[in-house]
C-alpha atoms as a PDB file:
ATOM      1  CA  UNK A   1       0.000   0.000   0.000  1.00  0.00           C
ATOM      2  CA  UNK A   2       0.995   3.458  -0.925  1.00  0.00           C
ATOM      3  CA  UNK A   3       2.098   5.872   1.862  1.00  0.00           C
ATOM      4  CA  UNK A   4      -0.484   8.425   1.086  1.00  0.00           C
ATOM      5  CA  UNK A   5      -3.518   5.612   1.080  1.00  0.00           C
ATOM      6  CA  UNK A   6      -2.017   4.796   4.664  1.00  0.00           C
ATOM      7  CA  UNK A   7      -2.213   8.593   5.294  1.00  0.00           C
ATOM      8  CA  UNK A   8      -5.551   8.901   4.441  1.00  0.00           C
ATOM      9  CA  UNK A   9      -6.573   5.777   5.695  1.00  0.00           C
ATOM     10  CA  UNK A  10      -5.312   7.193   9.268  1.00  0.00           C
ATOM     11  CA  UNK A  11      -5.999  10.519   9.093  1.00  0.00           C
ATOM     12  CA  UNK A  12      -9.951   9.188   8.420  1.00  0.00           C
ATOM     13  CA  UNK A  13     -10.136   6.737  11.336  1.00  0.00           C
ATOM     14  CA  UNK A  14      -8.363   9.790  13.804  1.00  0.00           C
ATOM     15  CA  UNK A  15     -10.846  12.502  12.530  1.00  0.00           C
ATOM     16  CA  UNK A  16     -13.646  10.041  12.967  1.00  0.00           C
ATOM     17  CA  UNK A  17     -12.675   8.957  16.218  1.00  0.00           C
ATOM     18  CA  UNK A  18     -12.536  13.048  17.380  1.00  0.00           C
ATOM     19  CA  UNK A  19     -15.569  13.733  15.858  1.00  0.00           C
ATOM     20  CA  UNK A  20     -17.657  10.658  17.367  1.00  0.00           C
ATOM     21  CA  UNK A  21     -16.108  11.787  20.956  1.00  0.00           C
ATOM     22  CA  UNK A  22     -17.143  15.342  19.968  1.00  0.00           C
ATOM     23  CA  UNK A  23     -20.523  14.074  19.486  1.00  0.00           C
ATOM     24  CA  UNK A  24     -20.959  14.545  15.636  1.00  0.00           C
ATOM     25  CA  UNK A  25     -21.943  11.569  14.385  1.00  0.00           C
ATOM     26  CA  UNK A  26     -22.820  12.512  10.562  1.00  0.00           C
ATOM     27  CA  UNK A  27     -19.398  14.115  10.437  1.00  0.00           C
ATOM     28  CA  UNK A  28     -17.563  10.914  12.071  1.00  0.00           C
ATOM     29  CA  UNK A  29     -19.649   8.658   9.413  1.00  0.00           C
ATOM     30  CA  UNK A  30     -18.445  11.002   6.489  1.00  0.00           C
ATOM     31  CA  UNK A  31     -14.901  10.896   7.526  1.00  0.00           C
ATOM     32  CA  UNK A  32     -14.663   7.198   8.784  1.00  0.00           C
ATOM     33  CA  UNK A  33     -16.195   6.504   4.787  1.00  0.00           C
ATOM     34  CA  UNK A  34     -13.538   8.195   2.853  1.00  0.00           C
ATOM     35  CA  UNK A  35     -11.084   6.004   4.893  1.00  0.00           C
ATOM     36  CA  UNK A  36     -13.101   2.652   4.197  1.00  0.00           C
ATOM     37  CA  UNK A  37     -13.223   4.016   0.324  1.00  0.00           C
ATOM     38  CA  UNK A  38      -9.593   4.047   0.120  1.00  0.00           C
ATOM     39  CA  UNK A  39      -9.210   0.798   2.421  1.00  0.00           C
ATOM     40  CA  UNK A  40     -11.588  -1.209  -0.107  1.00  0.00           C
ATOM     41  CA  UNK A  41     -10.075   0.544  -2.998  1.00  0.00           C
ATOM     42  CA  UNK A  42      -6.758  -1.107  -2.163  1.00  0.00           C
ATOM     43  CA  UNK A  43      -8.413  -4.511  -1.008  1.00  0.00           C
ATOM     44  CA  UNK A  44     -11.702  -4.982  -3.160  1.00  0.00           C
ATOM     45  CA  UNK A  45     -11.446  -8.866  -2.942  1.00  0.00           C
ATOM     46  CA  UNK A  46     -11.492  -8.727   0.826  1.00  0.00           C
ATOM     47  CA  UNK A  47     -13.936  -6.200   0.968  1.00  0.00           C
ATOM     48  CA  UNK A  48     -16.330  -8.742  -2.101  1.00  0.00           C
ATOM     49  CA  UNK A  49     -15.614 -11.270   0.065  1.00  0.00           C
ATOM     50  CA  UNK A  50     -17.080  -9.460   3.246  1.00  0.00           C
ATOM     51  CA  UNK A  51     -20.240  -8.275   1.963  1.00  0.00           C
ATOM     52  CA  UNK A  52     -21.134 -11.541   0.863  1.00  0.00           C
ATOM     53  CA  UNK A  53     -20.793 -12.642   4.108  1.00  0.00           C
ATOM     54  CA  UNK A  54     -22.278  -9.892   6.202  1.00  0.00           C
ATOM     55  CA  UNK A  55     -25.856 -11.475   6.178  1.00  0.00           C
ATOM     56  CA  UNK A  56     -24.461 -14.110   8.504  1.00  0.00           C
ATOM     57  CA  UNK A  57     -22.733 -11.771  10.638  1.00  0.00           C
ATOM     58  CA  UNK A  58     -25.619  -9.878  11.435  1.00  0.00           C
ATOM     59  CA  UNK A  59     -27.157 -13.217  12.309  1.00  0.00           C
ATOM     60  CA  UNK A  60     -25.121 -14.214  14.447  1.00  0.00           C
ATOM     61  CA  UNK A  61     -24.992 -10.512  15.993  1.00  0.00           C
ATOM     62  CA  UNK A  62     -28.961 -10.615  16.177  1.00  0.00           C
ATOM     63  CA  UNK A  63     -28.240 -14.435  18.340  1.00  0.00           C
ATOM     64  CA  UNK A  64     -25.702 -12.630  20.848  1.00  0.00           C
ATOM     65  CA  UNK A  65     -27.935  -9.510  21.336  1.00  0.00           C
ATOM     66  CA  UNK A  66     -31.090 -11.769  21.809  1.00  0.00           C
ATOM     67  CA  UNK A  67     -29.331 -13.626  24.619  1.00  0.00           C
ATOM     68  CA  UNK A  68     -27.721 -10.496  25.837  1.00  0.00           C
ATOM     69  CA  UNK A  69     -31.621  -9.323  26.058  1.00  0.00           C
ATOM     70  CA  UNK A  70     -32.519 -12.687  27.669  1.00  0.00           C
ATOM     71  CA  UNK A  71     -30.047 -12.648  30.392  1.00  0.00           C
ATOM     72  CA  UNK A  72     -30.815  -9.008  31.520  1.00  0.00           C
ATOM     73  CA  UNK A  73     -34.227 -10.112  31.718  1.00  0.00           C
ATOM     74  CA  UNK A  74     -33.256 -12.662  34.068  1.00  0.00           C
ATOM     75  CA  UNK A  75     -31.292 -10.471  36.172  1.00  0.00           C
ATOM     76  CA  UNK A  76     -33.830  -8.126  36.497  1.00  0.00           C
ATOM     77  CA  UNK A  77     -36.400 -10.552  37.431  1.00  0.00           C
ATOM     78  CA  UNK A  78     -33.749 -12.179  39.979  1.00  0.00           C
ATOM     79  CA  UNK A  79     -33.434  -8.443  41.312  1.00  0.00           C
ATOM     80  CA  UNK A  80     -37.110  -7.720  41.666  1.00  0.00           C
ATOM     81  CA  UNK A  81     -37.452 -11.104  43.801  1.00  0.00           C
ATOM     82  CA  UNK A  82     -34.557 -10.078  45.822  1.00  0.00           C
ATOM     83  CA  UNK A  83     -35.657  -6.650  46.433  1.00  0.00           C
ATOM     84  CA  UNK A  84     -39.557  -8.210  47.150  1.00  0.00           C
ATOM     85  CA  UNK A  85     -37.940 -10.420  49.948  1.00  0.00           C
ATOM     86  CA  UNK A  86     -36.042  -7.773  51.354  1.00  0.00           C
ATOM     87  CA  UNK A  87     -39.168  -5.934  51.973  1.00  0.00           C
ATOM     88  CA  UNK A  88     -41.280  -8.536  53.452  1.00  0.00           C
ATOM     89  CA  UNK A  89     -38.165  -9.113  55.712  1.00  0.00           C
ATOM     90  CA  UNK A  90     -38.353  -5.483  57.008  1.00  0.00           C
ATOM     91  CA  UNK A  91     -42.076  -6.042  57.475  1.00  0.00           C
ATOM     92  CA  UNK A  92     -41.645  -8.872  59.772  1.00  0.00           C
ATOM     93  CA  UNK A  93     -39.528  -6.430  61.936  1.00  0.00           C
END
């Protein structure tokens, strides 16, 4: 890879990443783009070879965040009870 494609490249993801913290998002998205542009531009195989696959990443995502969902259900449930006894406990008092 060319110097200046690395330049870019960086000079993308760091005004992205200042611009996210900074709280403007459409700004970060526009800047973290040009820097993907020039990444795929250098790699379009890779980059072919993700988006076929990216259906089954987001599957897979969806899984994880459904059980993520799942288990703070459970622990919220788990704290209610907890919180329930702890009540009738003071009651007894």
């Amino acid at each position: 890879m060319e110097n200046w494609k690395r330049a870019v490249i960086a000079g993308a993801a760091g005004t992205a990443a200042i611009l996210m913290l900074k709280g403007r998002r459409p700004a970060a998205v526009l800047a973290g783009s040009v820097g993907l542009a020039v990444l795929a531009s250098e790699y379009p195989e890779q980059f072919t070879r993700i988006r076929e696959e990216l259906p089954s990443y987001v599957r897979q995502g969806t899984r994880y965040l459904d059980l993520a969902m799942k288990l703070g259900r459970k622990i919220e449930e788990f704290a209610e009870q907890r919180v329930a006894r702890a009540f009738e406990e003071l009651g007894e008092y």
